[in-house]
Protein backbone atom coordinates (compact mmCIF):
# COMPACT_ATOMS: atom_id res chain seq x y z
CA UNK A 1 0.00 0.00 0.00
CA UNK A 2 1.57 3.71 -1.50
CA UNK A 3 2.01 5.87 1.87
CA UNK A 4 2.33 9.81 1.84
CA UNK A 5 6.36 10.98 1.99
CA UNK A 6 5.92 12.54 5.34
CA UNK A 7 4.62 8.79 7.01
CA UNK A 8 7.38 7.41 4.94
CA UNK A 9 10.60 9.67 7.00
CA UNK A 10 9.13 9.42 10.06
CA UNK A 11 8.50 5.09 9.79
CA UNK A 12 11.76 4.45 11.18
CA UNK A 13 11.37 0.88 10.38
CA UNK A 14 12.33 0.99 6.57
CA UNK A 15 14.87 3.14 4.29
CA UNK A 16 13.85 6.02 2.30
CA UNK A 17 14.87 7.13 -0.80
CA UNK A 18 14.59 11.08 -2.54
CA UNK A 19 16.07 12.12 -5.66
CA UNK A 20 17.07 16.26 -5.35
CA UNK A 21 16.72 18.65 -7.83
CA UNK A 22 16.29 22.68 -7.80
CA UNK A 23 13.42 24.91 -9.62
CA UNK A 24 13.49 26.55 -13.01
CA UNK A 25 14.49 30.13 -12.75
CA UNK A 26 12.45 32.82 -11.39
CA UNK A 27 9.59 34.36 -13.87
CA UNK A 28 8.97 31.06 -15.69
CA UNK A 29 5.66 31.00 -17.01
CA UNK A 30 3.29 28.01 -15.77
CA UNK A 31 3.56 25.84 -19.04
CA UNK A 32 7.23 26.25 -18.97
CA UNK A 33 7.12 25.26 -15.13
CA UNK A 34 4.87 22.04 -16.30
CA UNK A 35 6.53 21.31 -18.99
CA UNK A 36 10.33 21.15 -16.88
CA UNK A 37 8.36 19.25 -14.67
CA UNK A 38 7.33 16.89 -16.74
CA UNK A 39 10.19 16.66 -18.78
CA UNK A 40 12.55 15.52 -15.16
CA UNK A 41 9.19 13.38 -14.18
CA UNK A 42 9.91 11.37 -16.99
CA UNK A 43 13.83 11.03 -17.46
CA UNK A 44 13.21 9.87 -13.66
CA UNK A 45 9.96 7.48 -13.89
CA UNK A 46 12.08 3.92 -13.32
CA UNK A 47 13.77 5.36 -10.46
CA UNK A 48 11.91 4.00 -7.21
CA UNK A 49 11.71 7.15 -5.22
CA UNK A 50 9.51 7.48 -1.82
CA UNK A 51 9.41 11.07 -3.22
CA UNK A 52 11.66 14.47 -4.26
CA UNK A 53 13.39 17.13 -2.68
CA UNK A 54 13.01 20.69 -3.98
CA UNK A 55 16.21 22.73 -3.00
CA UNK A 56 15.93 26.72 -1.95
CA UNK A 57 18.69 27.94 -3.36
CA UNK A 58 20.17 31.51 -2.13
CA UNK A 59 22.89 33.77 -3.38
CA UNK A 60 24.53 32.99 0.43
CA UNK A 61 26.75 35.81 0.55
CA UNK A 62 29.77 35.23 3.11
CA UNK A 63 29.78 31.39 2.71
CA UNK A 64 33.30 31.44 1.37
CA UNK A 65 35.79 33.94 0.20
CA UNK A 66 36.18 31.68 -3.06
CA UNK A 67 34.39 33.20 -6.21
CA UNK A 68 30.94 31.39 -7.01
CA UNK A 69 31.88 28.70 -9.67
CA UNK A 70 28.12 29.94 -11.47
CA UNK A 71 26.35 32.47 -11.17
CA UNK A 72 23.71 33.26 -8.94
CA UNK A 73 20.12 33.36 -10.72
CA UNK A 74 17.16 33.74 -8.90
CA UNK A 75 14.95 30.40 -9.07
CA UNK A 76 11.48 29.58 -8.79
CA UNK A 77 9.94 29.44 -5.21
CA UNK A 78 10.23 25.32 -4.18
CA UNK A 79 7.07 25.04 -2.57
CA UNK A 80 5.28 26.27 -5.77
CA UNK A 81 7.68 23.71 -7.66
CA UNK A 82 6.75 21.14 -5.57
CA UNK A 83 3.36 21.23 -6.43
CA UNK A 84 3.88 21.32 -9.90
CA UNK A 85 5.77 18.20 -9.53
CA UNK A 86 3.18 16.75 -7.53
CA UNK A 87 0.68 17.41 -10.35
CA UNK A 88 2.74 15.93 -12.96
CA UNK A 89 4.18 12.74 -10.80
CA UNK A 90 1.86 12.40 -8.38
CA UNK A 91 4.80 12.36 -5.71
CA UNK A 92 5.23 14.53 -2.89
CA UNK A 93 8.61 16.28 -2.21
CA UNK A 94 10.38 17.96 0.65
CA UNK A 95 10.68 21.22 0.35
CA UNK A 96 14.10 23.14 1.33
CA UNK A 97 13.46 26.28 3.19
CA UNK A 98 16.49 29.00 4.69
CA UNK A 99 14.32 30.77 7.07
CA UNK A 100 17.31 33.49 7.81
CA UNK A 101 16.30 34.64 4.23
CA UNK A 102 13.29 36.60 4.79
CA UNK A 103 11.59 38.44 7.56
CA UNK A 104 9.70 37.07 10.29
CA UNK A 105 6.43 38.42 8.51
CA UNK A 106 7.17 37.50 5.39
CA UNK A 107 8.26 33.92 6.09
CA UNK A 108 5.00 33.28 8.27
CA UNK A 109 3.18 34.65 4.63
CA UNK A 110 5.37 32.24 2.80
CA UNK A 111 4.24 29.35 4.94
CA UNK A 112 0.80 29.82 4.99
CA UNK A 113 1.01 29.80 1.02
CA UNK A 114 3.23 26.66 0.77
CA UNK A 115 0.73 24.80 3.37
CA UNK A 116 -2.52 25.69 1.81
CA UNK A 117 -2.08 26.64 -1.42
CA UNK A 118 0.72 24.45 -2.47
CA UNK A 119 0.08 20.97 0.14
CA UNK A 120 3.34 21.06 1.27
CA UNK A 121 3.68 18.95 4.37
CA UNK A 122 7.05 17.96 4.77
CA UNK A 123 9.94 20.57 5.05
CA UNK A 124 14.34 20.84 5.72
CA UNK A 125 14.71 23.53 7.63
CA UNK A 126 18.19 25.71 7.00
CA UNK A 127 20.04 28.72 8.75
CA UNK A 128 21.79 31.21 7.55
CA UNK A 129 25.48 30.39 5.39
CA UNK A 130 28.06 32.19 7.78
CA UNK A 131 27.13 32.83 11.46
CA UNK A 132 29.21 35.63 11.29
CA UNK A 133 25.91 37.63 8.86
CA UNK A 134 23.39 39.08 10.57
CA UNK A 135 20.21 37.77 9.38
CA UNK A 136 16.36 39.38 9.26
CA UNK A 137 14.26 36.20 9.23
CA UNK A 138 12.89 34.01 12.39
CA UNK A 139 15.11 31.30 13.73
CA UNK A 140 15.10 27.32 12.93
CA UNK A 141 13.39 27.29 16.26
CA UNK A 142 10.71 29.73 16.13
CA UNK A 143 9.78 28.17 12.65
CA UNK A 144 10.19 24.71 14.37
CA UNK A 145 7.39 25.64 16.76
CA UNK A 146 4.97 27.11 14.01
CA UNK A 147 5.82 23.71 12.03
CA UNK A 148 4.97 21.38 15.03
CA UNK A 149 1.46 23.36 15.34
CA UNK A 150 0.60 21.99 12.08
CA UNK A 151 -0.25 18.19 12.63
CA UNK A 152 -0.19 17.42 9.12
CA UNK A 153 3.25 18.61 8.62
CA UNK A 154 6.66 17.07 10.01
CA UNK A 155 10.30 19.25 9.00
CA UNK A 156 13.68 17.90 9.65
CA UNK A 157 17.11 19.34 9.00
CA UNK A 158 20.51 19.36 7.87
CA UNK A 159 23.50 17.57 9.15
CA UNK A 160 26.83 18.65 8.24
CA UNK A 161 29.48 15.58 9.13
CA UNK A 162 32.46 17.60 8.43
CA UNK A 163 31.68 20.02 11.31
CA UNK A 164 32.03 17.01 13.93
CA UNK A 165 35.31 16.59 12.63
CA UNK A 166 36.36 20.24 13.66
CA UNK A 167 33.74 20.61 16.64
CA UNK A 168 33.71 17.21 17.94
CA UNK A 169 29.65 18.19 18.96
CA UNK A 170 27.45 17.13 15.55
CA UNK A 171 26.10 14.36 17.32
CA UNK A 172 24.70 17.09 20.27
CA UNK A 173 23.26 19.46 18.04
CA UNK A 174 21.23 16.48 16.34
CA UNK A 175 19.53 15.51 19.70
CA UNK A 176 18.94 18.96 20.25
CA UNK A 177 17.60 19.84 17.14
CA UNK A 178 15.36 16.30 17.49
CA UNK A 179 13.80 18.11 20.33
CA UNK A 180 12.65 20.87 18.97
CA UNK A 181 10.70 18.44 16.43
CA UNK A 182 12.64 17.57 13.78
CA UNK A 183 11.85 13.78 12.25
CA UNK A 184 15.33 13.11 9.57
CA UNK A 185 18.33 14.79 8.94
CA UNK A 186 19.50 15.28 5.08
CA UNK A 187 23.15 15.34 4.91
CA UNK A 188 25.83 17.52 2.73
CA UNK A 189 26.73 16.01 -0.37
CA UNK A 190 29.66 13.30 0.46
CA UNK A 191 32.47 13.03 -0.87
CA UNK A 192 34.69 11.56 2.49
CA UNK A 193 33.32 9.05 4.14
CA UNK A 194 34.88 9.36 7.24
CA UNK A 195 33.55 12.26 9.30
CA UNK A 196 29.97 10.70 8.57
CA UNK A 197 31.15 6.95 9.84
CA UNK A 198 32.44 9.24 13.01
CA UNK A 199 29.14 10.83 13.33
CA UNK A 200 26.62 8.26 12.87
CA UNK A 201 28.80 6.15 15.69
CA UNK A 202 28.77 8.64 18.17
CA UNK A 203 25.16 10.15 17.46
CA UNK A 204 24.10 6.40 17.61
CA UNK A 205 26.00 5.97 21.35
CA UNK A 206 24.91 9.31 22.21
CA UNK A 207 21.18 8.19 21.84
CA UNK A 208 21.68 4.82 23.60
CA UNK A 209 23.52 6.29 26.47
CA UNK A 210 20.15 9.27 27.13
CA UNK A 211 18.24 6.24 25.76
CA UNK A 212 16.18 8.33 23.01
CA UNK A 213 15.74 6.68 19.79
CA UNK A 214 17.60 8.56 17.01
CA UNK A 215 16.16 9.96 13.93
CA UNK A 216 16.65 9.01 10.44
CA UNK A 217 20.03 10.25 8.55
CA UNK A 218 19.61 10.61 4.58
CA UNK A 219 22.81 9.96 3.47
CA UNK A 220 23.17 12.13 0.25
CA UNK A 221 25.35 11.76 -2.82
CA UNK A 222 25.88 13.67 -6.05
CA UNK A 223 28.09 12.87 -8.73
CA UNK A 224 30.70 14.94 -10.75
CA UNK A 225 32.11 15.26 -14.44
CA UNK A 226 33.98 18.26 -14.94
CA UNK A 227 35.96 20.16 -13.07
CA UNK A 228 33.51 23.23 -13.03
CA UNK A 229 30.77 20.96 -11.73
CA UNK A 230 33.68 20.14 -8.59
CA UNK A 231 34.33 23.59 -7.76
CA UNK A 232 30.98 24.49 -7.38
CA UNK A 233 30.49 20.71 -4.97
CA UNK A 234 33.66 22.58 -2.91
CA UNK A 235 32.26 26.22 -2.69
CA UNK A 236 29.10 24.23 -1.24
CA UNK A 237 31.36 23.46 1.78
CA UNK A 238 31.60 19.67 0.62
CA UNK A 239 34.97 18.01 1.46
CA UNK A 240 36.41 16.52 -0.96
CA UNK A 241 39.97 14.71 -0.25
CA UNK A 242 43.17 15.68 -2.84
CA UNK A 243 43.20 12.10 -3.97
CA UNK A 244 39.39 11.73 -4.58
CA UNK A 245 39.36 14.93 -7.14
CA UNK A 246 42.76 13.79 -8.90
CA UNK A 247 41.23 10.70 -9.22
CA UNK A 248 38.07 12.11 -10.66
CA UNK A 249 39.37 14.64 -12.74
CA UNK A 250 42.53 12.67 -14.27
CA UNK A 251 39.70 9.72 -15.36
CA UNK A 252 38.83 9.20 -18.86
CA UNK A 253 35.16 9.24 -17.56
CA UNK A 254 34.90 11.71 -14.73
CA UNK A 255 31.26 11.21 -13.95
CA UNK A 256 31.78 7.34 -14.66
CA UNK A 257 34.25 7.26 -11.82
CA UNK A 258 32.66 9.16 -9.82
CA UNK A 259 29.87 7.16 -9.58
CA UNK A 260 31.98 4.71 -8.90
CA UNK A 261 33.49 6.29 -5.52
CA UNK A 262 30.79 7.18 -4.33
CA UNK A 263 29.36 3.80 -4.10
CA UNK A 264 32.73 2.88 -2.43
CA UNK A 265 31.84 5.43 0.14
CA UNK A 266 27.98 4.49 0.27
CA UNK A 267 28.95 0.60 1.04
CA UNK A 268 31.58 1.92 3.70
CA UNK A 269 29.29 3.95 5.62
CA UNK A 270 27.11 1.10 5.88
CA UNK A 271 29.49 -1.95 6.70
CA UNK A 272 31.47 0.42 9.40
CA UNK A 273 28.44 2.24 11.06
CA UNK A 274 26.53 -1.21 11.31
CA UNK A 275 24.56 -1.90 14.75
CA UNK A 276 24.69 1.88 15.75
CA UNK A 277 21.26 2.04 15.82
CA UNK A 278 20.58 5.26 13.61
CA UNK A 279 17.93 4.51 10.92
CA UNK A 280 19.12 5.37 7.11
CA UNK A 281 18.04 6.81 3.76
CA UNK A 282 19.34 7.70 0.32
CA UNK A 283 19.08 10.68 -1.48
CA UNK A 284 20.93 11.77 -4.84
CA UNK A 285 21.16 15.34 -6.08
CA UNK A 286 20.12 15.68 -9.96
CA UNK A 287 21.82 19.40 -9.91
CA UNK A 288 23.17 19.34 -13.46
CA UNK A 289 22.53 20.28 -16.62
CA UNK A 290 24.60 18.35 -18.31
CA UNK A 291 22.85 15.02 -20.07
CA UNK A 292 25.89 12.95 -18.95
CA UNK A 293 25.84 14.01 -15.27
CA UNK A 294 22.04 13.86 -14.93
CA UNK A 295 22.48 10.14 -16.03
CA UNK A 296 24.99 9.51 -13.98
CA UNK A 297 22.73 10.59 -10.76
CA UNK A 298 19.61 7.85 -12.11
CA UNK A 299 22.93 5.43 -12.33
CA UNK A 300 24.22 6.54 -8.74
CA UNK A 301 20.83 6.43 -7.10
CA UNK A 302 20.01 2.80 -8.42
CA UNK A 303 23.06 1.34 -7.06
CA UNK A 304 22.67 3.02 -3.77
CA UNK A 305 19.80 2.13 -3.52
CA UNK A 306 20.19 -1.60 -4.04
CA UNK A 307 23.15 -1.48 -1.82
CA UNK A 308 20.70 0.45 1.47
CA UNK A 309 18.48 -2.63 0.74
CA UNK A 310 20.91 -5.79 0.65
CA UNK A 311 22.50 -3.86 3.79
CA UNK A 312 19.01 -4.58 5.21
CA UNK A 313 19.03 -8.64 5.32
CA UNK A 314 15.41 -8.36 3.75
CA UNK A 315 13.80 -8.98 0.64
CA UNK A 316 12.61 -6.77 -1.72
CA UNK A 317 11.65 -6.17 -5.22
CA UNK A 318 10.11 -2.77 -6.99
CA UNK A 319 6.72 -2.59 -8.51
CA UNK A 320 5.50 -0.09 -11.11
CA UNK A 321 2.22 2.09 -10.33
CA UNK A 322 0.17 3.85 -13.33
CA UNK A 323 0.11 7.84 -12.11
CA UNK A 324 -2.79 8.97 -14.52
CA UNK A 325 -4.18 6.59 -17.11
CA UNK A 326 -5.52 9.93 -18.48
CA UNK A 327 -2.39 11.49 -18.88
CA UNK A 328 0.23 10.24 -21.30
CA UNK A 329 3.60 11.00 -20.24
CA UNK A 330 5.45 8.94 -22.07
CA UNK A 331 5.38 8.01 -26.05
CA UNK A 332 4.10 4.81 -24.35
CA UNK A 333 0.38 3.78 -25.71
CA UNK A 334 -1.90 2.50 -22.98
CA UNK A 335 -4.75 1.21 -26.01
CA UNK A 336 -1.82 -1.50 -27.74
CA UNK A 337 -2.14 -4.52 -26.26
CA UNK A 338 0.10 -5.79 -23.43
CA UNK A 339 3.76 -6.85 -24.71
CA UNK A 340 5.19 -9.02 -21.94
CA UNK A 341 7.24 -7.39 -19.20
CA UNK A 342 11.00 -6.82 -19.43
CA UNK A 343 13.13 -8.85 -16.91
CA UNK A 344 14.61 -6.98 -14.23
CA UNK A 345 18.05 -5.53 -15.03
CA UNK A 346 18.49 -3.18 -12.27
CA UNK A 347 17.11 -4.15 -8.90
CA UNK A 348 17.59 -7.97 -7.95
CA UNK A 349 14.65 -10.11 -7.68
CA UNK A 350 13.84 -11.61 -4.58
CA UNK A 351 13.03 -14.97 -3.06
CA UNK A 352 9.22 -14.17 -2.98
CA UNK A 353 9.23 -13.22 -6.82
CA UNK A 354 7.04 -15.71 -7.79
CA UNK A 355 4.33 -14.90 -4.68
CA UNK A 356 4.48 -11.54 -6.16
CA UNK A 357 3.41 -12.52 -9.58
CA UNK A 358 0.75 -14.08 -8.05
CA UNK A 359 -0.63 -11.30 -6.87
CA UNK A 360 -0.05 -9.00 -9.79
CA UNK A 361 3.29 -7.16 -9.45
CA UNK A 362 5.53 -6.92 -12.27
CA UNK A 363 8.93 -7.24 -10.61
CA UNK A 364 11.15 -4.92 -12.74
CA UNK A 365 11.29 -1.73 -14.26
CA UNK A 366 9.95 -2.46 -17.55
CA UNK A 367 7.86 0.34 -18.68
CA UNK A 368 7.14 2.07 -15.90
CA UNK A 369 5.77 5.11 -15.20
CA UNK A 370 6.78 5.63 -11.65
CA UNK A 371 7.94 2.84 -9.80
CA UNK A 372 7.06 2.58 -5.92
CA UNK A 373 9.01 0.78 -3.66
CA UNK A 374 7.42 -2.35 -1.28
CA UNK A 375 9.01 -4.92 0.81
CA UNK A 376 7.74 -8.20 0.06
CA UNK A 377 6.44 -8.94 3.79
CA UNK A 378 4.00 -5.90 3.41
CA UNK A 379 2.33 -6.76 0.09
């Protein structure tokens, strides 16, 4: 049975899985919006997503004395996005918010509009990009509280591994940004592997020892191709080890070894932070523009995916789910008759595949227009 994205984060007893992208630029018209939406919808219909993530991307003056690798252009508001993408994929998304943006009256306006005109129930709450600005707009906490007076909304945040390595003290500020609400935490892009095996330890000892449950970690990854698209991963604040980039970089396919890495980091983080206790997801950022890189991230987010899973000792399979009969999305034709289904190339097949084709479920992608993920045991 399909649940809403919101029940999905906060039902620590499975994985989740987002794909990221950011809006179209400011002033598009609402065709334009539609059609971008639809356009990603479909490039990303075989990927078995629990929903999106709409990034709010700011200019974020004072993050870093380095030059912006691109320039800043104003994009569409992500709670309006979301929506469209909604419309078109029938998927909800969480929406990115930096409430140190706006001011306090203009954010609770914003709000308001992404709750009730827009259906936006889940939200990633983000400060301001150097504590050393002074900022007009309400606090993570004050927004916290107006979120946790919504029932039908839950928020989370962002977690930042590379600050425990220079604070020592990411695993505090996650219990203490748990208690003002939050549900998950969506990571930084990584590229080292290390300061998040550090933090998911300690945050994982840290709950046992107050013995609180911890709250999910979405462990995101984003891949690279050219150098431009790695200086721009860097000005973000992402570390990225000397050897990794060379390594990258100096490859006859850049965003083919990159994807490569990063599932060597993926399946590290998960054999060394095994038994700590702190429930997982996966996200991938589709950032690009770049046909070779946004491949690359359906590539990376597959075999992350399947490697969260087999981490999980259980069995599992994907099933495809029919959006809108009504509405062709594809150059598929729903009046041909039936052609028999594809065999699975991508996700493995379970022990229970037969059982399932009992009941109806095509295992595989075959041609899907969105896929859904399902454990076997809950079919």
């Amino acid at each position: 049975m399909d649940v809403g994205l919101v029940e999905a984060l906060c039902d620590y007893s499975r994985p989740v899985f987002l794909f990221g992208l950011t809006p179209p630029l400011e002033g598009a018209k609402p065709e334009e919006l539609r059609e971008t939406a639809r356009k990603f919808v479909e490039r990303s219909a075989t990927l078995a997503t629990d929903g999106f993530i709409v990034y709010d991307i700011q200019e974020e003056k004072g993050r870093t004395p380095e030059p912006r690798p691109f320039p800043f252009r104003k994009l569409d508001d992500p709670s309006h996005f979301a929506q469209v993408l909604k419309e078109v994929s029938g998927k909800e998304s969480v929406v990115y918010k930096c409430v140190a943006e706006a001011d306090p009256g203009g954010f609770d306006n914003w709000l308001e509009t992404a709750i009730e005109t827009y259906g936006v129930n889940a939200y990633n709450l983000v400060g301001g990009a150097s504590s050393a600005n002074q900022y007009s707009g309400p606090t993570i906490p004050d927004v916290a509280a107006k979120l946790n007076a919504r029932p039908q909304c839950a928020h989370g945040g962002v977690t930042i591994a590379e600050r425990h390595i220079k604070k020592g003290n990411e695993h505090e500020t996650l219990v203490k940004k748990s208690e003002l609400g939050m549900q998950w935490f969506i990571s930084q892009a990584i590229y080292d592997p290390e300061p998040m095996i550090k933090l998911l330890k300690e945050y994982g000892a840290l709950c046992k020892q107050r013995k609180i449950a911890p709250k999910r970690v979405v462990l995101t990854f984003a891949p690279c191709g050219r150098e431009k698209t790695m200086r721009f991963i860097k000005w973000l604040g992402v570390t990225v080890p000397e050897d990794v980039e060379k390594e990258i970089l100096e490859a006859e396919n850049k965003v083919g070894k990159s994807v490569d890495l990063l599932c060597g980091m993926c399946k590290r983080i998960l054999e060394e932070t095994k038994g700590c206790g702190v429930p997982l997801g996966v996200s991938v950022e589709s950032v690009s523009i770049f046909k070779n890189e946004i491949d690359a991230a359906h590539e990376l987010f597959r075999r992350t995916q399947s490697m969260l899973l087999d981490f999980l000792g259980e069995p599992w399979l994907v099933r495809y789910s029919i959006v809108d009969k009504k509405s062709k999305r594809t150059s598929f034709d729903y009046q041909r008759p039936a052609t028999p289904a594809l065999p699975s190339t991508e996700e493995k097949p379970s022990s229970a595949d037969d059982a399932a084709k009992q009941k109806g479920i095509l295992v595989g992608a075959g041609l899907a227009l969105g896929l859904v993920l399902g454990k076997v045991l809950r079919i």
